[in-house]
C-alpha atoms as a PDB file:
ATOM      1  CA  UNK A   1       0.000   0.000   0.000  1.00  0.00           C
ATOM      2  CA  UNK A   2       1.206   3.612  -0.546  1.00  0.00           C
ATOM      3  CA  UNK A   3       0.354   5.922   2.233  1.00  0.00           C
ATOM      4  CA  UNK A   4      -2.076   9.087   1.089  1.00  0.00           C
ATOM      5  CA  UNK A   5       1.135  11.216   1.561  1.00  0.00           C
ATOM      6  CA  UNK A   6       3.451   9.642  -0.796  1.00  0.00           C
ATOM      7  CA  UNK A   7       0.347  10.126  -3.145  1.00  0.00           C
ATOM      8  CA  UNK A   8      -0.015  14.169  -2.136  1.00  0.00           C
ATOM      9  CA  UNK A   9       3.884  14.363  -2.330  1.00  0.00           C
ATOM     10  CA  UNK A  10       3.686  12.694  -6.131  1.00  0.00           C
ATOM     11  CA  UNK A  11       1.075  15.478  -6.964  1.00  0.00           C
ATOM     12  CA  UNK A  12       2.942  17.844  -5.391  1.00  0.00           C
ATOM     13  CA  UNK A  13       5.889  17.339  -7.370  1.00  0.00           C
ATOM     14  CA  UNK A  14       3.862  18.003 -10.874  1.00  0.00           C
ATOM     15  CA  UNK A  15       4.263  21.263 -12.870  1.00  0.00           C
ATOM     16  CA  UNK A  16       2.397  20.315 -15.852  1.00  0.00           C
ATOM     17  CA  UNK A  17      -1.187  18.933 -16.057  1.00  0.00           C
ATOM     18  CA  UNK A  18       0.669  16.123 -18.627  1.00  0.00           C
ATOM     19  CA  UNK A  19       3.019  15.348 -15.691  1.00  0.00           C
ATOM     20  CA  UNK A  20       0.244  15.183 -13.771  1.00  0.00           C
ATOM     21  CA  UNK A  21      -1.670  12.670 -15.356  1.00  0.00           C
ATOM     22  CA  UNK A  22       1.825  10.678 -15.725  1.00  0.00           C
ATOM     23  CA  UNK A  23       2.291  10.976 -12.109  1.00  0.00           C
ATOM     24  CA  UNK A  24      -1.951   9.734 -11.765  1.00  0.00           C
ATOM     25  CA  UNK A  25      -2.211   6.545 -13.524  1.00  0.00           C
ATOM     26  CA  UNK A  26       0.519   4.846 -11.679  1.00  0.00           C
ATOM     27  CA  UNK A  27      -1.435   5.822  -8.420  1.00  0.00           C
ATOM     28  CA  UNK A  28      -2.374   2.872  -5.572  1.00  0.00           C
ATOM     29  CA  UNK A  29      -2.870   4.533  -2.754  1.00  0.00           C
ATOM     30  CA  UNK A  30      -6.112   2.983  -2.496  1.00  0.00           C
ATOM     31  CA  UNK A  31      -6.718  -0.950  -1.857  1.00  0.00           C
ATOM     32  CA  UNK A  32     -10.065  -1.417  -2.698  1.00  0.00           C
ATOM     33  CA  UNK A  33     -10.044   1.125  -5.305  1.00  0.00           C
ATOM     34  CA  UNK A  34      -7.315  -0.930  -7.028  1.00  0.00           C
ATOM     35  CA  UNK A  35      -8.610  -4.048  -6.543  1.00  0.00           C
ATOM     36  CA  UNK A  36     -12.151  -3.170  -7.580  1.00  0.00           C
ATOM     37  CA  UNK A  37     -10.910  -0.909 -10.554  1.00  0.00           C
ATOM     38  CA  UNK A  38      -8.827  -3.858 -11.609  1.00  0.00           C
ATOM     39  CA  UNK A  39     -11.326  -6.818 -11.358  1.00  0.00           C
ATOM     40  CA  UNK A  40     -13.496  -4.922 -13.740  1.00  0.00           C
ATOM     41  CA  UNK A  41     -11.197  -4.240 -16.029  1.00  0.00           C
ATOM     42  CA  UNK A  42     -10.259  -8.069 -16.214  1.00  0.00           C
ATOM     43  CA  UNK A  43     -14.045  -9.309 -15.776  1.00  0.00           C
ATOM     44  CA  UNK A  44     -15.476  -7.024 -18.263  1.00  0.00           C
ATOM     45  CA  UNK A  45     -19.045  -6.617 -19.330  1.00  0.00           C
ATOM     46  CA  UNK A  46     -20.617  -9.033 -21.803  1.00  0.00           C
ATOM     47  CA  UNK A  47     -21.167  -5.778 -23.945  1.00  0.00           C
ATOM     48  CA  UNK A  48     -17.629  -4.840 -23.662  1.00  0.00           C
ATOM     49  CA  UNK A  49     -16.060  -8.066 -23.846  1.00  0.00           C
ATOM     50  CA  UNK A  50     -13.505  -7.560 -27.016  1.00  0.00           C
ATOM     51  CA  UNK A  51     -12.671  -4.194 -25.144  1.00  0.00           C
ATOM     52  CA  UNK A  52      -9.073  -3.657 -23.434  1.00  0.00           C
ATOM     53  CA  UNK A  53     -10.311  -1.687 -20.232  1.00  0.00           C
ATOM     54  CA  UNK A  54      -8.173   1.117 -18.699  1.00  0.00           C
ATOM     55  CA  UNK A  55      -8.494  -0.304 -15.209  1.00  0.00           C
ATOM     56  CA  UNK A  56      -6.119   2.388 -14.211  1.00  0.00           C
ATOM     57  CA  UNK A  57      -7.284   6.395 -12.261  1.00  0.00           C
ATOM     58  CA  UNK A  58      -8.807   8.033 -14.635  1.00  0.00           C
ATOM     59  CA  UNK A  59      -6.854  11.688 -15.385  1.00  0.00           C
ATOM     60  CA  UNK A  60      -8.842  14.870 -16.582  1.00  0.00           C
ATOM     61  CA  UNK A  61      -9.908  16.231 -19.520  1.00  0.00           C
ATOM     62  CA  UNK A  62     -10.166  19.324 -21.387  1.00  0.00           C
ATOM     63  CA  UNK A  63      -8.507  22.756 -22.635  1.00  0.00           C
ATOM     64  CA  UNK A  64      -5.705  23.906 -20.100  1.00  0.00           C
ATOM     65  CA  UNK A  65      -6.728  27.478 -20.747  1.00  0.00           C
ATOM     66  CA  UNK A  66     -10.129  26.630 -19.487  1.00  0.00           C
ATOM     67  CA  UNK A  67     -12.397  28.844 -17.629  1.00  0.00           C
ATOM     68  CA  UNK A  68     -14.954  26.561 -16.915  1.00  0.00           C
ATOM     69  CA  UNK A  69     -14.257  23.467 -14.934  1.00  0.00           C
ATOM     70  CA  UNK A  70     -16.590  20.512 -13.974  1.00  0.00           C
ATOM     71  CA  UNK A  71     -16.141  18.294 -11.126  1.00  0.00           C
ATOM     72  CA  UNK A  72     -17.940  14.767 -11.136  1.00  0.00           C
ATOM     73  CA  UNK A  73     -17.806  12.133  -8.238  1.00  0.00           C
ATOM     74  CA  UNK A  74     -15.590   8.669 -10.069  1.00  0.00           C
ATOM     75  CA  UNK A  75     -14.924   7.071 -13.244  1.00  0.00           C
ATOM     76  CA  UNK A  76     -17.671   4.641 -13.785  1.00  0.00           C
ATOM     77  CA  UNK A  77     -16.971   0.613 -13.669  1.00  0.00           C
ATOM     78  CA  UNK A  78     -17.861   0.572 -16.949  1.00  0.00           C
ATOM     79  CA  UNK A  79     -17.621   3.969 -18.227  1.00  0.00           C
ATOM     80  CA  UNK A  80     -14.330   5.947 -17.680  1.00  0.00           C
ATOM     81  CA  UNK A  81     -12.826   2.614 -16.054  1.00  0.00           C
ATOM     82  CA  UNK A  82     -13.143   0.860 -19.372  1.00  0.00           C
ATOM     83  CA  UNK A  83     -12.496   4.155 -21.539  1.00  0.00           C
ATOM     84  CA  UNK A  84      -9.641   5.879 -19.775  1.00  0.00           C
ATOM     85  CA  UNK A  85     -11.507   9.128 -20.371  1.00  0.00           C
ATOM     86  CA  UNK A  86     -14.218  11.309 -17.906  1.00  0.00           C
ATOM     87  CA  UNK A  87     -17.528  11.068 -18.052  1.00  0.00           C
ATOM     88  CA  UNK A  88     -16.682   8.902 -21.109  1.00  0.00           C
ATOM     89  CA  UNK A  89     -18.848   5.562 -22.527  1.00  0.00           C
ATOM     90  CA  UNK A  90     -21.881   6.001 -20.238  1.00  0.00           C
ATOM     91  CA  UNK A  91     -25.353   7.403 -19.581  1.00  0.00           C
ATOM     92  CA  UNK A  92     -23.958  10.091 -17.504  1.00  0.00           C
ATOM     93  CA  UNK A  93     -21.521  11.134 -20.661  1.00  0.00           C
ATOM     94  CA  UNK A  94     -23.959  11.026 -22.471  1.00  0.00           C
ATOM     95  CA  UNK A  95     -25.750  14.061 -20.922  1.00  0.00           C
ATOM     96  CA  UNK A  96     -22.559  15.941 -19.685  1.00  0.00           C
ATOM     97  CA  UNK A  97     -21.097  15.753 -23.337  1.00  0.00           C
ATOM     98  CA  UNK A  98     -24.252  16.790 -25.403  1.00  0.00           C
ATOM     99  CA  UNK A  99     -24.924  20.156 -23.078  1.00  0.00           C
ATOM    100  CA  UNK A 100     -21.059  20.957 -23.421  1.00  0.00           C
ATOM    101  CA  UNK A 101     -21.803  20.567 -27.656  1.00  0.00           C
ATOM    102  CA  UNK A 102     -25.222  22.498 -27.178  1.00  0.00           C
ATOM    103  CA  UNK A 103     -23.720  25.869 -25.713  1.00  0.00           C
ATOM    104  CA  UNK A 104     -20.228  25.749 -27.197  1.00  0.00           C
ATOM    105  CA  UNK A 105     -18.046  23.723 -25.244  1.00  0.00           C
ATOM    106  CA  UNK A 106     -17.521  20.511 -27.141  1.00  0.00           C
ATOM    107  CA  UNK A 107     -16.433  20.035 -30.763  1.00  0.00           C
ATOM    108  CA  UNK A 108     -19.061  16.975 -30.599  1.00  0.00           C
ATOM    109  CA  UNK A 109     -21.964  15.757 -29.016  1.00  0.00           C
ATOM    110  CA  UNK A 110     -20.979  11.673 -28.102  1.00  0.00           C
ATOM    111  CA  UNK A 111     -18.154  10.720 -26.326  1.00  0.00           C
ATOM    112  CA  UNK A 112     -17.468   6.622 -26.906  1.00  0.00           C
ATOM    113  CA  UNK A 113     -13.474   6.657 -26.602  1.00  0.00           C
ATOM    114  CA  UNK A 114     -10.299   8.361 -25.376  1.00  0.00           C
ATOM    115  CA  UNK A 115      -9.252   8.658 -29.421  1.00  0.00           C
ATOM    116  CA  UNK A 116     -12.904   9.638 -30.357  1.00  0.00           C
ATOM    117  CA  UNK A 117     -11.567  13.143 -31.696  1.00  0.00           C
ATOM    118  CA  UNK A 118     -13.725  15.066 -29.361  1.00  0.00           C
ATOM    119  CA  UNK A 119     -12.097  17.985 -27.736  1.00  0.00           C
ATOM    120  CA  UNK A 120     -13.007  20.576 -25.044  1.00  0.00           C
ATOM    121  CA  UNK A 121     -12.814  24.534 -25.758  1.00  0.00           C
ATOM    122  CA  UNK A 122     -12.853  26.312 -22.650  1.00  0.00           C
ATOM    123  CA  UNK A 123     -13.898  23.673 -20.144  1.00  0.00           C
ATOM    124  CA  UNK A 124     -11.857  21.150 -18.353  1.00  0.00           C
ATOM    125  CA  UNK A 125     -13.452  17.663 -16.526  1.00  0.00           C
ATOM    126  CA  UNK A 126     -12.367  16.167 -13.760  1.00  0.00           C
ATOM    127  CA  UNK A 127     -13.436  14.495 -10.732  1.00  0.00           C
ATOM    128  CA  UNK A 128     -13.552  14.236  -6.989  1.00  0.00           C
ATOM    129  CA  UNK A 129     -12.133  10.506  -6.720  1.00  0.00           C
ATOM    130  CA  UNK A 130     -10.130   8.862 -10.123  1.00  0.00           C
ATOM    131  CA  UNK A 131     -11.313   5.561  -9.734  1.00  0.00           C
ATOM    132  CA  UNK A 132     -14.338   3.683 -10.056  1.00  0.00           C
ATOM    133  CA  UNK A 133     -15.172   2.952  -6.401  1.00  0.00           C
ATOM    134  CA  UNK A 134     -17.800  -0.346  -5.588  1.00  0.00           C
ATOM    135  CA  UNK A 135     -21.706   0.696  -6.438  1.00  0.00           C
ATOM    136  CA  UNK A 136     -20.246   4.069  -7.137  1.00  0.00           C
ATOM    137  CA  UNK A 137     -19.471   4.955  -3.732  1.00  0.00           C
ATOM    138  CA  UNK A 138     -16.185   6.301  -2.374  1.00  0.00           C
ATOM    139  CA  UNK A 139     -15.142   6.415   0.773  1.00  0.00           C
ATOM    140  CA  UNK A 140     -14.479   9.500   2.797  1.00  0.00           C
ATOM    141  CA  UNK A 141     -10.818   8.589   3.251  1.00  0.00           C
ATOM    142  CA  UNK A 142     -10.847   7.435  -0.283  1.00  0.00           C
ATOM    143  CA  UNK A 143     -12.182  10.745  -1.189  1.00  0.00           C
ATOM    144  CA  UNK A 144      -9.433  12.199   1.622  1.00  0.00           C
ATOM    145  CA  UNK A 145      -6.620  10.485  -0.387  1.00  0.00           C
ATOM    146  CA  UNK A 146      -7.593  11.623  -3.517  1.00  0.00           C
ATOM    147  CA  UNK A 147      -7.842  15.128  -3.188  1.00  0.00           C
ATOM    148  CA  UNK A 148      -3.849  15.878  -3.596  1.00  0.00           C
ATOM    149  CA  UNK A 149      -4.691  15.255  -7.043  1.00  0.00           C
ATOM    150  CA  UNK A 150      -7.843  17.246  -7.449  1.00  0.00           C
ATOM    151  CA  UNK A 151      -5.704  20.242  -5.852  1.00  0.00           C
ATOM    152  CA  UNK A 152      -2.540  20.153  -8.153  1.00  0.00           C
ATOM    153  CA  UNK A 153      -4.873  19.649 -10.783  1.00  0.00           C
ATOM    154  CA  UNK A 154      -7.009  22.948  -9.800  1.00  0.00           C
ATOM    155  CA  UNK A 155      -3.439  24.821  -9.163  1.00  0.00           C
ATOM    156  CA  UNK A 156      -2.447  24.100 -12.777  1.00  0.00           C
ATOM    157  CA  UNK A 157      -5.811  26.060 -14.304  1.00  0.00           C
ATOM    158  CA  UNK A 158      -4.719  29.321 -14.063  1.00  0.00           C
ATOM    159  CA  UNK A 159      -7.744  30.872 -15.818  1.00  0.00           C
ATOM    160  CA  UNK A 160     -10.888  29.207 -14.042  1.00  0.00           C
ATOM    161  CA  UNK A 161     -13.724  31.592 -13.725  1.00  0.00           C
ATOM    162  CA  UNK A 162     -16.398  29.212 -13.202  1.00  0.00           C
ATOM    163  CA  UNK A 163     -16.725  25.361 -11.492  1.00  0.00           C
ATOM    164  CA  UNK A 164     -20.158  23.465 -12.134  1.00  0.00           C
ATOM    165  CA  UNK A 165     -20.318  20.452  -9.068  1.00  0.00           C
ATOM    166  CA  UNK A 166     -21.634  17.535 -10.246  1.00  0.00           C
ATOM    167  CA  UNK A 167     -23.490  16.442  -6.552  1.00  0.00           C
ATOM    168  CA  UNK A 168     -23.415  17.258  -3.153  1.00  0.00           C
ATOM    169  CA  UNK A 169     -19.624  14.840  -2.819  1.00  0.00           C
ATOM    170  CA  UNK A 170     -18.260  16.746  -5.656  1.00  0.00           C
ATOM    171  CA  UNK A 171     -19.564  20.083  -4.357  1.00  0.00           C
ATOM    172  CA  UNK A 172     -17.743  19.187  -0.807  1.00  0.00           C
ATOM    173  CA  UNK A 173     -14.479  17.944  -2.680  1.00  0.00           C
ATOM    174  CA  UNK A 174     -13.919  21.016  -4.909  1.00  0.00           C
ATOM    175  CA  UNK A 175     -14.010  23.080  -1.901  1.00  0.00           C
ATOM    176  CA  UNK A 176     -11.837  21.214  -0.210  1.00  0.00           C
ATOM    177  CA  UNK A 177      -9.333  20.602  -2.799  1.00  0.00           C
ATOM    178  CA  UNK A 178      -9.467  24.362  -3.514  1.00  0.00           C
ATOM    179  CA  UNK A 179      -8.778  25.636  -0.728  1.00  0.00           C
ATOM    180  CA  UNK A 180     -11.844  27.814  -0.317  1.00  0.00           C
ATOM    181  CA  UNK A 181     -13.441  25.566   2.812  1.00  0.00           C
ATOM    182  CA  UNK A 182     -10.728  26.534   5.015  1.00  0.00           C
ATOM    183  CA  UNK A 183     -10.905  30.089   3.543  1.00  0.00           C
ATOM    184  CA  UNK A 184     -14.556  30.524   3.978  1.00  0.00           C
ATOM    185  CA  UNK A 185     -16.319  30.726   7.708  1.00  0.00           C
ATOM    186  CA  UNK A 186     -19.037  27.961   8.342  1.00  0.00           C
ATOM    187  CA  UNK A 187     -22.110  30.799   7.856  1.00  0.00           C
ATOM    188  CA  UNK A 188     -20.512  32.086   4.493  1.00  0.00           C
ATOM    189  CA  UNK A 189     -19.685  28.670   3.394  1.00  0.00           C
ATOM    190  CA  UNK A 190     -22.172  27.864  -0.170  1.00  0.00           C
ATOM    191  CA  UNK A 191     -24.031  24.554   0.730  1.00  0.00           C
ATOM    192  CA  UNK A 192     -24.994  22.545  -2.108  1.00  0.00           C
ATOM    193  CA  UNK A 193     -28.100  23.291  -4.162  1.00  0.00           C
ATOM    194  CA  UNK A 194     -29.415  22.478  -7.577  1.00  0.00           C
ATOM    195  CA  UNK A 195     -29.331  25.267  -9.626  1.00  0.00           C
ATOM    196  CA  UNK A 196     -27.235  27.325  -7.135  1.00  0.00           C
ATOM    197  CA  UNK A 197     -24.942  29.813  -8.236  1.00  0.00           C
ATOM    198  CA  UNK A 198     -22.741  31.866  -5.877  1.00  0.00           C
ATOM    199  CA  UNK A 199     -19.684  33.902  -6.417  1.00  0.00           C
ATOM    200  CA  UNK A 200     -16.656  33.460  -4.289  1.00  0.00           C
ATOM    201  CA  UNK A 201     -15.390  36.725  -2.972  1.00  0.00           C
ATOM    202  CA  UNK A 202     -12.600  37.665  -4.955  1.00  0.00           C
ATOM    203  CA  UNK A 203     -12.544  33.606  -6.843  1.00  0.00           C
ATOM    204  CA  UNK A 204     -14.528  31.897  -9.457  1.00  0.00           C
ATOM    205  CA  UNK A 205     -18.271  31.225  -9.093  1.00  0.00           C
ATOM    206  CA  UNK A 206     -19.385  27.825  -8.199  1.00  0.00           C
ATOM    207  CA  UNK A 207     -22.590  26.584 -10.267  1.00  0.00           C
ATOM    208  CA  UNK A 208     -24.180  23.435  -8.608  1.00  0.00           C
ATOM    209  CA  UNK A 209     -26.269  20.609 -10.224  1.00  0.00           C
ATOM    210  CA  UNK A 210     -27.390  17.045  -9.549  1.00  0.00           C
ATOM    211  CA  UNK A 211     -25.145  14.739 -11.327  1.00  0.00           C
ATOM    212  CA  UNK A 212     -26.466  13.145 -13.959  1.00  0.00           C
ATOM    213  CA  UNK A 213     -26.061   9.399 -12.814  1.00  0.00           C
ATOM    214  CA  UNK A 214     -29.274   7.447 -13.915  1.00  0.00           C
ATOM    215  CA  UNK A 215     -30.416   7.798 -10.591  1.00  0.00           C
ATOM    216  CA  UNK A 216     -31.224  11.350 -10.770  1.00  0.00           C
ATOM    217  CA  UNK A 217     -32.216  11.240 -14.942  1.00  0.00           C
ATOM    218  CA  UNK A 218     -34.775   7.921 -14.847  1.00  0.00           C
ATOM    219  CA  UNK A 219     -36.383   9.114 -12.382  1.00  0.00           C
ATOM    220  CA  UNK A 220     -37.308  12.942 -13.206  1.00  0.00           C
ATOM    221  CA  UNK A 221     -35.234  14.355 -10.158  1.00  0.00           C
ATOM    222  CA  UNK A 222     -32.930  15.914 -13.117  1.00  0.00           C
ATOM    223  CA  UNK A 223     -34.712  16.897 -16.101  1.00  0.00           C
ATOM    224  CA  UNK A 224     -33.375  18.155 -19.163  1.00  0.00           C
ATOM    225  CA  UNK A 225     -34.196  21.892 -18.658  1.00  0.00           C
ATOM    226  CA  UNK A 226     -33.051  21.258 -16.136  1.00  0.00           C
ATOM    227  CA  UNK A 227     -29.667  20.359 -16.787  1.00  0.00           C
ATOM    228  CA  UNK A 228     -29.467  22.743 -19.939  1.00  0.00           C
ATOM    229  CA  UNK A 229     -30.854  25.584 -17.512  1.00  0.00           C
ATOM    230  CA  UNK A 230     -27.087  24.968 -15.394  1.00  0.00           C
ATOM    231  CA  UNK A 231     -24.865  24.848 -18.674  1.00  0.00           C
ATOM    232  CA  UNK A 232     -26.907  28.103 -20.264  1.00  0.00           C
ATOM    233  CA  UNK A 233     -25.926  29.433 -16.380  1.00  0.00           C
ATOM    234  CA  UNK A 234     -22.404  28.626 -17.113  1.00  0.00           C
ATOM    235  CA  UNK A 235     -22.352  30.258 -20.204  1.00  0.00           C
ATOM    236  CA  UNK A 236     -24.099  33.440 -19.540  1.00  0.00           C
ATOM    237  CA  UNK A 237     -21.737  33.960 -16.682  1.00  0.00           C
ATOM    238  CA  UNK A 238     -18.511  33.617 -18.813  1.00  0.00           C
ATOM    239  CA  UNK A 239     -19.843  35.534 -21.685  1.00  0.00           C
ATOM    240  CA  UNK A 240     -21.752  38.338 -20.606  1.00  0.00           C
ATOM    241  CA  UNK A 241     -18.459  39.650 -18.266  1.00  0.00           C
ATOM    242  CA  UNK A 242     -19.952  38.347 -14.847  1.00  0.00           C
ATOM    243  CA  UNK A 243     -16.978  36.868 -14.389  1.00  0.00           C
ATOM    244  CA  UNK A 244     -13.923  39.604 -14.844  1.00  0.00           C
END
């Protein structure tokens, strides 16, 4: 096992988001996380049986001179575990990927595979925890060990003027990882709401939304206005000067 600080000290070390993601993928700080991440990968899915899963944490993606940046919870077992990609290869990519196309942030609407050609213009993915944790759930040290990586990451996006939270974990993580928890008394503190949009004094605004996991889309709890209605939020605030 490698302790969480060997992990934060290998983040630390990174002065490039490409040495980051060098530095990511050989990342076991985890147990479970490994040995979960790694028994899909060799199981597989019937679907995706002639597929050569990642099985590995799954790095960001985007434009490093991005302004926007969205934070999910973990690769799915299936999805970004399989793909090597965020938010790539399942339902939930499939919603995050066709808003970022709709307003302007996405050269494409589908994203199947890490060499797919889609790219990002002015938006950056990422996530709380890089891999897929057992019936999607991390735990809070997982989520504790993780965030070295979530930081550096955040440290090397100089121009973020806006962060859309993809749930309540992901809300907690970015603020965490940011710095801005520590920074912020309790009563000032933005809790999580759907919809929500606060600025930080003197930082980025922070959008929130449900995530987009079938849980919240099968069941109504996130519609598609409403989802669009938090991406059309996003825009308007980096286009109409809100955020300079």
């Amino acid at each position: 096992m490698v302790p969480s600080a060997a992990s934060s000290a290998a983040a630390a070390r990174t002065t490039s988001l490409t040495a980051l993601t060098d530095a990511l993928i050989d990342c076991r700080a985890c147990p479970r996380l490994v040995a979960w991440r790694e028994q899909v990968a060799r199981e597989k899915r019937r679907a995706f049986a002639a597929w050569e899963y990642w099985g590995r944490p799954v790095p960001g993606f985007g434009d490093p001179l991005a302004r926007l940046v969205i934070v999910g919870l973990a690769p799915a077992a299936h999805g970004a575990n399989r793909t090597g990609r965020m938010f790539t290869g399942d339902s939930s990519g499939d919603w995050l990927y066709e808003a970022l196309h709709r307003f302007g942030f996405a050269s494409q609407a589908e994203s199947r595979d890490r060499d797919d050609g889609l790219g990002l213009t002015d938006c950056y993915v990422t996530a709380a925890a890089r891999c897929a944790p057992p019936a999607n759930r991390p735990t809070p040290k997982e989520l504790t060990t993780c965030r070295a990586w979530l930081g550096r990451e955040l440290a090397l996006l100089a121009r973020v003027a806006v962060v859309l939270v993809l749930g309540s974990i992901a809300h907690d993580a970015w603020l965490r990882a940011s710095g801005w928890r520590e920074r912020l008394t309790p009563r000032d503190r933005p809790g999580f709401r759907h919809g929500g949009a606060v600025r930080l004094p003197g930082g980025p605004w922070l959008v929130s939304s449900y995530h987009p996991s079938r849980q919240n889309t099968n069941t109504g709890r996130l519609t598609r206005a409403m989802w669009h209605g938090v991406f059309a939020c996003a825009r308007r605030l980096l286009d109409d000067g809100a955020v300079r």
